[in-house]
Protein backbone atom coordinates (compact mmCIF):
# COMPACT_ATOMS: atom_id res chain seq x y z
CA UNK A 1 28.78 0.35 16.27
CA UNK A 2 27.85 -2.72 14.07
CA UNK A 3 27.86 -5.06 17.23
CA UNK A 4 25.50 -2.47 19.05
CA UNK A 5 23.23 -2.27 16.05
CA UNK A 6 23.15 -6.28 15.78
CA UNK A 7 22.04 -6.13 18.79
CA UNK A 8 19.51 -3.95 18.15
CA UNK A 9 18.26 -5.84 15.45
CA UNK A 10 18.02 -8.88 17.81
CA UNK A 11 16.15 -7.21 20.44
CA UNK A 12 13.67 -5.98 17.83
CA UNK A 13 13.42 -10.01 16.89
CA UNK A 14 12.55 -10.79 20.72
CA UNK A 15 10.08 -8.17 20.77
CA UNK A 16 8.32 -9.42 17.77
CA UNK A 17 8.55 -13.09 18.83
CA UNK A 18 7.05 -11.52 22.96
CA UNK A 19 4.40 -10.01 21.39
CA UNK A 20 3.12 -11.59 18.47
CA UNK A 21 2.57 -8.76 16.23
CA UNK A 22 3.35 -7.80 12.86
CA UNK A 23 5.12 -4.51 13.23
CA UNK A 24 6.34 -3.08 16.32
CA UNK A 25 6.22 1.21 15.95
CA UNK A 26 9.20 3.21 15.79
CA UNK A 27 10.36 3.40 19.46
CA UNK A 28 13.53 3.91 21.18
CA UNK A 29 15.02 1.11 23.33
CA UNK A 30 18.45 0.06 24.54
CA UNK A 31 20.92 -2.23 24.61
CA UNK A 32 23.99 -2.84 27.34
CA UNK A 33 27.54 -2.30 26.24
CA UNK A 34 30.49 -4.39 28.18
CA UNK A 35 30.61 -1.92 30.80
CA UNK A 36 26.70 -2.45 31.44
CA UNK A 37 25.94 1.03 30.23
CA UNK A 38 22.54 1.37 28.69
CA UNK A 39 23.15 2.46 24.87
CA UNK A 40 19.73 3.92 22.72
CA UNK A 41 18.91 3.16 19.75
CA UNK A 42 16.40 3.98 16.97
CA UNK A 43 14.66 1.31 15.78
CA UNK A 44 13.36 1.05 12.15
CA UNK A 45 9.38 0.50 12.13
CA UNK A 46 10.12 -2.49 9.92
CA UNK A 47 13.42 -3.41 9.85
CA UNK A 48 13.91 -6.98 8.01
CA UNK A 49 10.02 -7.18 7.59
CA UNK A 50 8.79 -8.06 4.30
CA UNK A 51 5.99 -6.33 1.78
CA UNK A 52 4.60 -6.74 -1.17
CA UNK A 53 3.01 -4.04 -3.21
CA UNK A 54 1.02 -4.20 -6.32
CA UNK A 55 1.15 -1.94 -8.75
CA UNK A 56 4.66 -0.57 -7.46
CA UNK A 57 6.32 0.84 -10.09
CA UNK A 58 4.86 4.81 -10.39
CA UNK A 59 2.86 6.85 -8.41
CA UNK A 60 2.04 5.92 -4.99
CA UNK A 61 3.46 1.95 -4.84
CA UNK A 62 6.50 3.36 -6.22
CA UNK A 63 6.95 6.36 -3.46
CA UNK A 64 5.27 3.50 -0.74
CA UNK A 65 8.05 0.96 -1.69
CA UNK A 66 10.38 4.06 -1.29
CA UNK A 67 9.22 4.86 2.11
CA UNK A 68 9.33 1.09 3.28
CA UNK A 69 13.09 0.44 1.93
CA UNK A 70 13.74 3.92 4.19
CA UNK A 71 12.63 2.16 7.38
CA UNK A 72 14.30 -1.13 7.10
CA UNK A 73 11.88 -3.45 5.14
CA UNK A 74 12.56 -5.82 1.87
CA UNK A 75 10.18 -4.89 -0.93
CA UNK A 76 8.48 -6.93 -3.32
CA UNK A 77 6.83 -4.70 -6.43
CA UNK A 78 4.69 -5.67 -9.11
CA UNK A 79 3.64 -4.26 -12.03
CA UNK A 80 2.30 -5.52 -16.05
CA UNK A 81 5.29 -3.41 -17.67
CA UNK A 82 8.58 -5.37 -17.45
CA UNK A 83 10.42 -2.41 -18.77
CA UNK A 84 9.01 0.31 -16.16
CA UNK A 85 9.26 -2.28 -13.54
CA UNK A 86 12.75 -3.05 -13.95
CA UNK A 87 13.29 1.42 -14.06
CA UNK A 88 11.92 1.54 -10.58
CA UNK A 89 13.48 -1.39 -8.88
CA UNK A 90 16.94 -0.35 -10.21
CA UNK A 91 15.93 3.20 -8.78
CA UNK A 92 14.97 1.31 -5.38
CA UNK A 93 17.35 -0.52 -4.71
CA UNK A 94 19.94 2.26 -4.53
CA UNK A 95 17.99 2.18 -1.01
CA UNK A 96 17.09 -0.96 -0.19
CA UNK A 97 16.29 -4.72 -1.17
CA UNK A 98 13.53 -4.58 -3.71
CA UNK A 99 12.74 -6.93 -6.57
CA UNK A 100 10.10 -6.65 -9.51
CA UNK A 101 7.84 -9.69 -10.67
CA UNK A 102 5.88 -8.86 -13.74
CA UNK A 103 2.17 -9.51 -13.73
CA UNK A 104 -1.64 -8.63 -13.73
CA UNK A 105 -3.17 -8.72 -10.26
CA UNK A 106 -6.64 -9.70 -12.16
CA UNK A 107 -5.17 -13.40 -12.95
CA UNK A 108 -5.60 -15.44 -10.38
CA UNK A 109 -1.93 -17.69 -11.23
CA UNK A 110 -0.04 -14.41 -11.28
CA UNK A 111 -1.57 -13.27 -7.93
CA UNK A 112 -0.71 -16.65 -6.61
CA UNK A 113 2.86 -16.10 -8.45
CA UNK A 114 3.21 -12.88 -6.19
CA UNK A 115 3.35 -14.31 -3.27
CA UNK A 116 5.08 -17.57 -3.52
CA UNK A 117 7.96 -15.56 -5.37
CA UNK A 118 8.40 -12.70 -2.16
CA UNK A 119 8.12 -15.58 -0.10
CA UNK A 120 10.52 -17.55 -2.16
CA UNK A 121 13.23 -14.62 -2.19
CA UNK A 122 12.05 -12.28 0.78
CA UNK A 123 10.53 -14.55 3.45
CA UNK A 124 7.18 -14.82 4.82
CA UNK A 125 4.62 -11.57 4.09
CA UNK A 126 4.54 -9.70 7.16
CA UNK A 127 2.80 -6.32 4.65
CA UNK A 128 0.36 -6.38 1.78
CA UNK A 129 -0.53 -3.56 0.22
CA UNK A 130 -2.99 -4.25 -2.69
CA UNK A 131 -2.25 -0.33 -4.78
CA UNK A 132 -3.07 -1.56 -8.28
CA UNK A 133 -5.23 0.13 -9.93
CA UNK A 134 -6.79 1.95 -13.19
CA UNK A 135 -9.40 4.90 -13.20
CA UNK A 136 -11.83 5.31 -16.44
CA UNK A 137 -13.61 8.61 -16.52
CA UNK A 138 -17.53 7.38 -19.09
CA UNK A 139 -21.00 8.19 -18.43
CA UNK A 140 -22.51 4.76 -17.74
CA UNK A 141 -24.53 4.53 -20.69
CA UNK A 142 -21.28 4.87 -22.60
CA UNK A 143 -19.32 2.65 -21.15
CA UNK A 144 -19.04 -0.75 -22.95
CA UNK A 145 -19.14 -4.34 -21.14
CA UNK A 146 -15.19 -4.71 -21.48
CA UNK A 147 -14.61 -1.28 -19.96
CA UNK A 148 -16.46 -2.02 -17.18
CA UNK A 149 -14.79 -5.70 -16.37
CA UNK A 150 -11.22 -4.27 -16.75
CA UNK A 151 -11.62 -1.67 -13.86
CA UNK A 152 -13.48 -3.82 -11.75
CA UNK A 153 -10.94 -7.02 -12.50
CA UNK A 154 -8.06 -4.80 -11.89
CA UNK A 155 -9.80 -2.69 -8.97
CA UNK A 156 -11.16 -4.92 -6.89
CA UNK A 157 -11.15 -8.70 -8.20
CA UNK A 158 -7.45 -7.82 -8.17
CA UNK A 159 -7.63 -6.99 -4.45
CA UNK A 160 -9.57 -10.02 -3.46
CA UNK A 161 -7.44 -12.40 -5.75
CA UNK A 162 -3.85 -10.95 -3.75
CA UNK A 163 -5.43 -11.32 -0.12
CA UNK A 164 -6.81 -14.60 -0.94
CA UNK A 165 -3.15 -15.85 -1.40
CA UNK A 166 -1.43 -13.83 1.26
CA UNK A 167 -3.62 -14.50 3.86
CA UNK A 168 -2.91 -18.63 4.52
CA UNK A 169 0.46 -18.43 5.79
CA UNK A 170 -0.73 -14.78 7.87
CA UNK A 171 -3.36 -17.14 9.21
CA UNK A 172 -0.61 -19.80 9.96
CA UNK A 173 2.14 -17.21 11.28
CA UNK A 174 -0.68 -15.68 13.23
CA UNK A 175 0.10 -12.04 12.44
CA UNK A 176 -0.17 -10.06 9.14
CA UNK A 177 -1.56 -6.68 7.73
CA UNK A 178 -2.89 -5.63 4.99
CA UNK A 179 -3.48 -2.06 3.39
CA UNK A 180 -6.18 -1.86 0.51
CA UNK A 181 -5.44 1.18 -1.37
CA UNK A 182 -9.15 2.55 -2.11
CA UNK A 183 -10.21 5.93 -2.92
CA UNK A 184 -12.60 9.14 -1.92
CA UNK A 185 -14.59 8.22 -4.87
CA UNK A 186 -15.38 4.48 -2.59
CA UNK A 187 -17.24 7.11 -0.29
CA UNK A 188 -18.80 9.65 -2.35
CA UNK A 189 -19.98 9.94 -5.92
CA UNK A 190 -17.94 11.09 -8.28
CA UNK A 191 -19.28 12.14 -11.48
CA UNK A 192 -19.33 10.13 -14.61
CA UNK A 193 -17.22 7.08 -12.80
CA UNK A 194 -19.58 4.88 -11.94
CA UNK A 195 -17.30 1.71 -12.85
CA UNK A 196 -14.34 3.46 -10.78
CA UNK A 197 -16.74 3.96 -7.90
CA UNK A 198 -18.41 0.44 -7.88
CA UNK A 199 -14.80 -0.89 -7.41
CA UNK A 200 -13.21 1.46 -4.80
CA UNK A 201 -16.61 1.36 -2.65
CA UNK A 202 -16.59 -2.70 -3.01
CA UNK A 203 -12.36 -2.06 -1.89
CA UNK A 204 -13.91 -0.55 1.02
CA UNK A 205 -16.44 -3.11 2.23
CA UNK A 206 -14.00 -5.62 1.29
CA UNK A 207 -11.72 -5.01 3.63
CA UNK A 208 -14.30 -4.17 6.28
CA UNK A 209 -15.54 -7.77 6.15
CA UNK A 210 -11.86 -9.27 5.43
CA UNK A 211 -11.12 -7.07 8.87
CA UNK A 212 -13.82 -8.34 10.72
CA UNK A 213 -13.15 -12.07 9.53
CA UNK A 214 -9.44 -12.41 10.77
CA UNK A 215 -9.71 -10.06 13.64
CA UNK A 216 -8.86 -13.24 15.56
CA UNK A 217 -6.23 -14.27 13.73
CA UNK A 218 -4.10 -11.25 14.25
CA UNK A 219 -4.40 -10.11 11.31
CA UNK A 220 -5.79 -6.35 10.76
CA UNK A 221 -7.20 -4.98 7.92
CA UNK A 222 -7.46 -1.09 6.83
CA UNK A 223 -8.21 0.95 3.47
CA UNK A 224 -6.96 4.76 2.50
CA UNK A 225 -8.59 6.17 0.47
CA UNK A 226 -6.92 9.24 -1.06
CA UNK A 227 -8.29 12.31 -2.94
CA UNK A 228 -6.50 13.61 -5.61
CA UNK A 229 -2.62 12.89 -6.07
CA UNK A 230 -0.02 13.89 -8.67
CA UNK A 231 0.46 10.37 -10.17
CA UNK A 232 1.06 9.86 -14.00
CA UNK A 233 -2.49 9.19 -14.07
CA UNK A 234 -3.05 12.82 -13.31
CA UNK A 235 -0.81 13.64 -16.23
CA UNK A 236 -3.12 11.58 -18.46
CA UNK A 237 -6.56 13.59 -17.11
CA UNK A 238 -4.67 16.42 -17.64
CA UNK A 239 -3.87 15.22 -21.13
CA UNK A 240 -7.14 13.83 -21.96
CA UNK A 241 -8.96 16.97 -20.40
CA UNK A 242 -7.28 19.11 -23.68
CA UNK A 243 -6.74 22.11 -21.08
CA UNK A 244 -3.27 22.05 -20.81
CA UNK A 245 -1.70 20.16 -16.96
CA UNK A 246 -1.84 23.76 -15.15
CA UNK A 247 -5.79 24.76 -16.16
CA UNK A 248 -7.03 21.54 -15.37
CA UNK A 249 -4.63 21.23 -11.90
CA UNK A 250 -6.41 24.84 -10.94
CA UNK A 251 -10.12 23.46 -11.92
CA UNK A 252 -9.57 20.03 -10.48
CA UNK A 253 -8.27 21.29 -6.60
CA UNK A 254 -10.30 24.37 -6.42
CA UNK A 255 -13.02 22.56 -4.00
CA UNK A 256 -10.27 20.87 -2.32
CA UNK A 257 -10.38 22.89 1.25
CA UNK A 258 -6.66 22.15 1.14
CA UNK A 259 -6.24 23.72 -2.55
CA UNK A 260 -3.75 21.08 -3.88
CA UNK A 261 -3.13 17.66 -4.44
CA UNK A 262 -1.65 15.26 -2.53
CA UNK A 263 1.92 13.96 -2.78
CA UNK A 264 2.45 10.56 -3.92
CA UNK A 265 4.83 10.38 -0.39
CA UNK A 266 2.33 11.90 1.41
CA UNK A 267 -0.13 9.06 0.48
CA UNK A 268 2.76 6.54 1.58
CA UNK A 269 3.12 8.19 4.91
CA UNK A 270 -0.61 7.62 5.35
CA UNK A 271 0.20 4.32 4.56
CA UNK A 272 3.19 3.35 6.61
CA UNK A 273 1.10 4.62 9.47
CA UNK A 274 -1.63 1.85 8.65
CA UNK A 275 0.59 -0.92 8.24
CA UNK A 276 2.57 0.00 11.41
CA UNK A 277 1.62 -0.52 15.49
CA UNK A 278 0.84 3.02 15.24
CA UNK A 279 -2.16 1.97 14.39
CA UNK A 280 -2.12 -1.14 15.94
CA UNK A 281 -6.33 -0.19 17.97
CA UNK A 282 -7.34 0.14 13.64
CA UNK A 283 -8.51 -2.44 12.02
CA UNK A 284 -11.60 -2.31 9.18
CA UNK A 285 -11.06 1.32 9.08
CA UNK A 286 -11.18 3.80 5.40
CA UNK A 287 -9.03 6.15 6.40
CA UNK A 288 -9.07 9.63 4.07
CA UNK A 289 -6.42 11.52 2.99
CA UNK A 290 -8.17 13.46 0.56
CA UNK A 291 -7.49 17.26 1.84
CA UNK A 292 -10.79 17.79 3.23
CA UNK A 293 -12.45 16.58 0.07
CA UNK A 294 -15.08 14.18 1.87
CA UNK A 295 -15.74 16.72 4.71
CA UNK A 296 -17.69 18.97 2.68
């Protein structure tokens, strides 16, 4: 069975290198036994590819690096808290091989630091998925100067600063893709986040224009933007809300068409799907997953 799968593995490697693309889909192929007997097998949609994910250690990185481990990739998380960092990668790699580097995506030398370190340890990028982020709910007359940097530098300067890096060696390599974790509130208004907004809608056109740029190199380019998910930083609105988690759940998905939040694995699903051949016609797309939230 281990010869057969080797050989899987190796066929998956001459499909990559035939084709020239980042991720092949999940697909079934075969591969001849010594009798010359055509054997199936199940490829992994990224088996030995390599990802990095910012902000990977709760919430949707962490169940996104979950769901990449589970279909054969090598995971590189980051996150600002060493000792919540080091939690989930000892949690991950009881799946697969994951490793933490401690950082703020805002700094342009730890960005840089991302990358060259997954490189260093993992390989080239063939995934980036840029998930870090912080939400501040202030009227805008109420929100100070500093407020206003830190969501934006963490938001979206923290976006542009991780692409920037990744993106010479998936110009070199010729192949790469990148999923910018946005948000329903970069499409419509939401109320009293206007410094949440400004940096989910600049996410979006962001990786429209990054899209359009690097079309050629073969590099593609998408954003999801999700609705409501039960993330610790639910738990916190709940918390700051003073209504107790279960009045402020009922309040908060009420005009949700769906009634409920999303999953934090739901959200990686959504994201898998992006970063795979699945999608491979999508590129400059903001995809929602928001439970009919932006229909309305």
């Amino acid at each position: 069975m281990g010869s057969q799968h080797s050989a899987c593995i190796g066929l998956r490697e001459r499909e990559r290198n035939a084709y020239g693309t980042t991720i092949r889909g999940t697909r079934r192929t075969s591969v001849t036994d010594k009798s010359g007997r055509a054997i199936p097998c199940l490829m992994r949609r990224f088996e030995s590819r390599v990802v990095l994910i910012t902000g990977g250690s709760s919430g949707i990185g962490f169940a996104t690096a979950k769901a990449f481990l589970e279909e054969g990739a090598q995971v590189a998380i980051t996150g600002r808290d060493q000792e919540r960092l080091a939690t989930a990668v000892a949690s991950l790699t009881k799946t697969g091989h994951a490793i933490g580097i401690r950082g703020d995506v805002s700094r342009a030398g730890d960005a840089k630091r991302f990358v060259a370190r997954t490189e260093r340890e993992l390989g080239p990028i063939d995934v980036l998925v840029n998930n870090a982020g912080i939400y501040l709910q202030k009227s805008t007359e109420a929100l100070d100067e500093r407020e206003w940097d830190l969501v934006l530098d963490i938001n979206l300067k923290g976006t542009f600063l991780c692409t920037k890096h990744v993106l010479p060696g998936m110009i070199r390599r010729r192949r790469g893709n990148i999923v910018n974790v946005a948000s329903d509130s970069g499409l419509v208004a939401t109320p009293l986040s206007s410094a949440y907004c400004a940096s989910k809608g600049g996410m979006v056109l962001f990786t429209r224009v990054v899209a359009v740029d690097h079309a050629k190199d073969g590099i593609r380019v998408n954003a999801i933007c999700p609705g409501e998910v039960e993330t610790p930083m639910l738990e916190r609105d709940a918390e700051a809300s003073g209504l107790g988690y279960d009045e402020y759940y009922r309040r908060l998905v009420e005009p949700f068409p769906l009634k409920r939040a999303a999953t934090p694995d739901e959200i990686a699903k959504a994201i898998l799907f992006l970063a795979s051949d699945d999608s491979s016609y999508m590129t400059g797309a903001a995809m929602s997953v928001d439970g009919g939230w932006t229909a309305l």
